[in-house]
N, C-alpha and C. Protein backbone atom coordinates (compact mmCIF):
# COMPACT_ATOMS: atom_id res chain seq x y z
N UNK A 1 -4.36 10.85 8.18
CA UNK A 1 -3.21 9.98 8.09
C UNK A 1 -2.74 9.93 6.65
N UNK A 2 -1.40 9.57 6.72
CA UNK A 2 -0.62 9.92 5.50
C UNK A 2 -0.08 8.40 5.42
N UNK A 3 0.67 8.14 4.21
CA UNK A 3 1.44 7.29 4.58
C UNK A 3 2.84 7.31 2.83
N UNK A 4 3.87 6.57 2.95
CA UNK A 4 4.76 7.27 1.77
C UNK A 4 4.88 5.77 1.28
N UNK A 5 4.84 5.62 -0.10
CA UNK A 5 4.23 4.72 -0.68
C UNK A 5 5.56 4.35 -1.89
N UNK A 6 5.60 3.57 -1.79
CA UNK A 6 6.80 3.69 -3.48
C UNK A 6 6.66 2.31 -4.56
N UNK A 7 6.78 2.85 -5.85
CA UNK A 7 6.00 1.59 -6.76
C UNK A 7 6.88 1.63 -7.49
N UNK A 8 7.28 0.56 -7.95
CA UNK A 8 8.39 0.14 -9.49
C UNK A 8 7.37 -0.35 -10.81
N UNK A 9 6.51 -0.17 -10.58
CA UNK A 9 5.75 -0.38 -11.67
C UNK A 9 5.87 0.39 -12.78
N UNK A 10 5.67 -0.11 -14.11
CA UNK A 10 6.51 0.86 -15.15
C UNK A 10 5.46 0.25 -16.35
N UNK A 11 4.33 -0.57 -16.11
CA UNK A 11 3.28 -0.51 -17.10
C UNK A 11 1.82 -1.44 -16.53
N UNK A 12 0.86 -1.08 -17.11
CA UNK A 12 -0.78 -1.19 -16.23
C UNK A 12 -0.71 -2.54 -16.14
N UNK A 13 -1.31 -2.78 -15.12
CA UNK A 13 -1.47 -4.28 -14.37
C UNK A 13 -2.96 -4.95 -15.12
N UNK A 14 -2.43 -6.34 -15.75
CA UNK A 14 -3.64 -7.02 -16.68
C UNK A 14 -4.33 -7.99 -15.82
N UNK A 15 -5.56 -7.90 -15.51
CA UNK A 15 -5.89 -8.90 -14.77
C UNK A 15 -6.56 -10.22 -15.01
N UNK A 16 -7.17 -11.35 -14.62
CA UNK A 16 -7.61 -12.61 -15.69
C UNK A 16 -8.67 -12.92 -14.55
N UNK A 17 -9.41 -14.20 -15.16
CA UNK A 17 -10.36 -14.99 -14.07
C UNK A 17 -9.08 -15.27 -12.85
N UNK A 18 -8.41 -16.05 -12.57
CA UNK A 18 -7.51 -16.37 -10.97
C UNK A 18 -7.33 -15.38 -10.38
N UNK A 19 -7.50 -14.47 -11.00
CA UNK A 19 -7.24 -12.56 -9.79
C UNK A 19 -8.56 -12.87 -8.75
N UNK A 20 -9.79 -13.52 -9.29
CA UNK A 20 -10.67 -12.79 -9.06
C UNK A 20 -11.25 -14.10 -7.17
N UNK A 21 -11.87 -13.23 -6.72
CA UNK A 21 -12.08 -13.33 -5.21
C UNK A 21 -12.95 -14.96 -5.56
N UNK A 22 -13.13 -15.86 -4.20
CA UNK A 22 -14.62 -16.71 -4.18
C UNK A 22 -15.69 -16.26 -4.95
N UNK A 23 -16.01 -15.03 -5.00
CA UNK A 23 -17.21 -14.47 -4.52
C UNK A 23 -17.21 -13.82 -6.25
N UNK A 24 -16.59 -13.52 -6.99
CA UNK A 24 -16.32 -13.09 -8.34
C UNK A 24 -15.85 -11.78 -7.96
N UNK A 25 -15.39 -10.99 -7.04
CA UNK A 25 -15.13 -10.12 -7.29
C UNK A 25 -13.50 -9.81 -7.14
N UNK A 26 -12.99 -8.49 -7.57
CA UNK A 26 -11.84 -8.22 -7.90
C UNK A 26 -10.64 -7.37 -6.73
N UNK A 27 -10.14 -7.74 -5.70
CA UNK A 27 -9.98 -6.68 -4.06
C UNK A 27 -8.90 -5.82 -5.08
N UNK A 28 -8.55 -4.63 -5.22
CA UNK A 28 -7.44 -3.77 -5.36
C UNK A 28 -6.80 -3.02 -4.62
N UNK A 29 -5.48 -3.17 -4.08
CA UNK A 29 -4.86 -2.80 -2.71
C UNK A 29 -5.04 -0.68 -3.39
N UNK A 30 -5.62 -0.04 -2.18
CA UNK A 30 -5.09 1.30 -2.19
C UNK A 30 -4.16 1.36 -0.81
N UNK A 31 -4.18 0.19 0.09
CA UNK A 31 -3.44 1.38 0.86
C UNK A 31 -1.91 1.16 0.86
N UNK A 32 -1.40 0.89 -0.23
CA UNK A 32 0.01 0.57 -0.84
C UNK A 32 0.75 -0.48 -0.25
N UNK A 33 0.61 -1.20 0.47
CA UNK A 33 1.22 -2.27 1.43
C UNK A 33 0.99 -3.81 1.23
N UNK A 34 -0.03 -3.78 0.48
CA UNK A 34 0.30 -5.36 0.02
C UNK A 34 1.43 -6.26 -1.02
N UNK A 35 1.96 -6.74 -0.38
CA UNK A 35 3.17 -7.95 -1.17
C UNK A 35 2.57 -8.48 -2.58
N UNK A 36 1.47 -8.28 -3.06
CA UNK A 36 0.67 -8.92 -4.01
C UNK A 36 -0.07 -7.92 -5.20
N UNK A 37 0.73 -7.08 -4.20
CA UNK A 37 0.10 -5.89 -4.90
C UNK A 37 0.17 -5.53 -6.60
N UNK A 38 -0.68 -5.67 -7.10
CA UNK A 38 -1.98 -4.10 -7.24
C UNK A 38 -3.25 -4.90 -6.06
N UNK A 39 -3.04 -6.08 -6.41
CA UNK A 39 -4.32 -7.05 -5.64
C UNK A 39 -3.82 -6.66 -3.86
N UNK A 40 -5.29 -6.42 -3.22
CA UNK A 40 -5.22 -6.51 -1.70
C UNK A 40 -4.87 -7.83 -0.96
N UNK A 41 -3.90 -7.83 -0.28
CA UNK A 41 -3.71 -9.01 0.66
C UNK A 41 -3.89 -8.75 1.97
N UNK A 42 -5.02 -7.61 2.34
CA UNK A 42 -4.97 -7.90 3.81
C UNK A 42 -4.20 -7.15 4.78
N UNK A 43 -3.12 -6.74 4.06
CA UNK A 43 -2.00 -5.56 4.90
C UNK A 43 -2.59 -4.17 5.05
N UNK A 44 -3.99 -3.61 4.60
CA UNK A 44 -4.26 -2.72 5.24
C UNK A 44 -4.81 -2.80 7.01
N UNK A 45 -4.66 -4.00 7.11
CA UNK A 45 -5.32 -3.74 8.71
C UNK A 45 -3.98 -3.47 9.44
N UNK A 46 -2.73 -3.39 9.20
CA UNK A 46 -1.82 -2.69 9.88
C UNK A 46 -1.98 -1.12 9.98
N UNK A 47 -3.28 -0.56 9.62
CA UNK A 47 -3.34 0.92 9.21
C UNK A 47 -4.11 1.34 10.26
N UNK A 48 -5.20 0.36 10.75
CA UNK A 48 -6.44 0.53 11.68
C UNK A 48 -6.12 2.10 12.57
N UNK A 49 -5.05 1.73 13.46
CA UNK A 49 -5.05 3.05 14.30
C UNK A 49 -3.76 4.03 14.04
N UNK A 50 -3.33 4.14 12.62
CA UNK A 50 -2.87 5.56 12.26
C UNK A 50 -3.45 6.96 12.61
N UNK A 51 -3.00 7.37 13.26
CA UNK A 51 -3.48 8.98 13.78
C UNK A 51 -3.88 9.70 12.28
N UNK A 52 -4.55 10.36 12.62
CA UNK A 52 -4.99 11.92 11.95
C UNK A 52 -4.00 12.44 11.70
N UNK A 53 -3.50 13.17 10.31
CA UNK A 53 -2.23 14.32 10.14
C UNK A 53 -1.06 13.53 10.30
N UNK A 54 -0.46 12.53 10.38
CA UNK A 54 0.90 11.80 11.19
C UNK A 54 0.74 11.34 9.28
N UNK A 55 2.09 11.22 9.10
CA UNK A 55 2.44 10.51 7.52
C UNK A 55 3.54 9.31 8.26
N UNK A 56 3.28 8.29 7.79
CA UNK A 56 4.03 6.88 8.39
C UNK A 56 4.32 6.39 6.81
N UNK A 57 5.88 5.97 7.60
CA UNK A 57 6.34 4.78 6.43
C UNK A 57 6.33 3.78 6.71
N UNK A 58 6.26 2.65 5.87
CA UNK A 58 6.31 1.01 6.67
C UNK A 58 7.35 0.47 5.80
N UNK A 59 7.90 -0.38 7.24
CA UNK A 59 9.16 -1.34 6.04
C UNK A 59 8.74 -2.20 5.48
N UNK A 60 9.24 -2.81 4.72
CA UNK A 60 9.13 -4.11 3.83
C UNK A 60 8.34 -4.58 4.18
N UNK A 61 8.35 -5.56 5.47
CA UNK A 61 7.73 -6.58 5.79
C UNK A 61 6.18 -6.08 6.19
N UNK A 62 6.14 -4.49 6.09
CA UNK A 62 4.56 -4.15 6.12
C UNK A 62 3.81 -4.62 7.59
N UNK A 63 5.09 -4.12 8.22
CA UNK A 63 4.22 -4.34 9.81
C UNK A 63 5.13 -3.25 10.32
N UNK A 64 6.21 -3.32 10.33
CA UNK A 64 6.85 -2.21 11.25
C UNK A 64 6.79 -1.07 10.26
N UNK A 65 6.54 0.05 11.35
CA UNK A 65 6.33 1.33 10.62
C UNK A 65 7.13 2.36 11.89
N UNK A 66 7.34 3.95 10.97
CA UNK A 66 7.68 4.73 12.12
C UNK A 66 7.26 6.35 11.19
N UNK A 67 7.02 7.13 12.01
CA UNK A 67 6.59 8.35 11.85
C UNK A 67 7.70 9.21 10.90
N UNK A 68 6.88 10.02 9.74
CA UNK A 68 7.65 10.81 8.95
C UNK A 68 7.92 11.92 9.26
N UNK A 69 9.17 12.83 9.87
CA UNK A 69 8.76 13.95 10.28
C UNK A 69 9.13 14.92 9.14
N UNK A 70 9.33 15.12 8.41
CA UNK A 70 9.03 15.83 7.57
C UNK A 70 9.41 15.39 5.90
N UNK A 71 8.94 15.75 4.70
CA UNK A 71 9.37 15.04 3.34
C UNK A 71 9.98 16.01 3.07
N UNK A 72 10.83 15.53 1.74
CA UNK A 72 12.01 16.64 1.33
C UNK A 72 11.85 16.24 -0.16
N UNK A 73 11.52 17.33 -1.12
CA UNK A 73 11.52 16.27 -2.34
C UNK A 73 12.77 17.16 -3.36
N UNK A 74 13.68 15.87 -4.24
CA UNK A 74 14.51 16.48 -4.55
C UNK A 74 14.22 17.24 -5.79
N UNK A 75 15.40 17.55 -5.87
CA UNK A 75 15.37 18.47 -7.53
C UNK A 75 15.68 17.69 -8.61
N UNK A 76 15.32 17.03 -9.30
CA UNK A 76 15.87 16.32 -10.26
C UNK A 76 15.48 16.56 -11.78
């Protein structure tokens, strides 16, 4: 499974003690879909049953998604 990801981030994310979990530790979203993001909120369990090989985009709201059928990348 694939999925197409897009970030406006434009310098490294600083983190402090309030980032950090109950438990002291630190969650960091990889699977690009959290609202809170760099920090995990939980929006990877919309991923659970992504197929094998299939690349999915998700909208905004990080629940609706639909199949990529093919990428095109430009020339720029």
């Amino acid at each position: 499974m694939a999925r197409e990801v897009r970030h406006e981030a434009t310098a490294p994310a600083v983190f402090d003690e309030s980032d950090l979990a109950e438990d002291g530790k630190l969650f960091i979203c990889r699977c690009g879909l959290s609202s809170e993001g760099p920090l995990c909120d939980g929006s990877h369990r919309a991923t659970e049953d992504e197929a094998e090989g299939v690349v999915y985009r998700y909208d905004a709201d990080g629940e609706s998604r639909r199949i990529v059928e093919a990428l095109e990348l430009s020339e720029e």
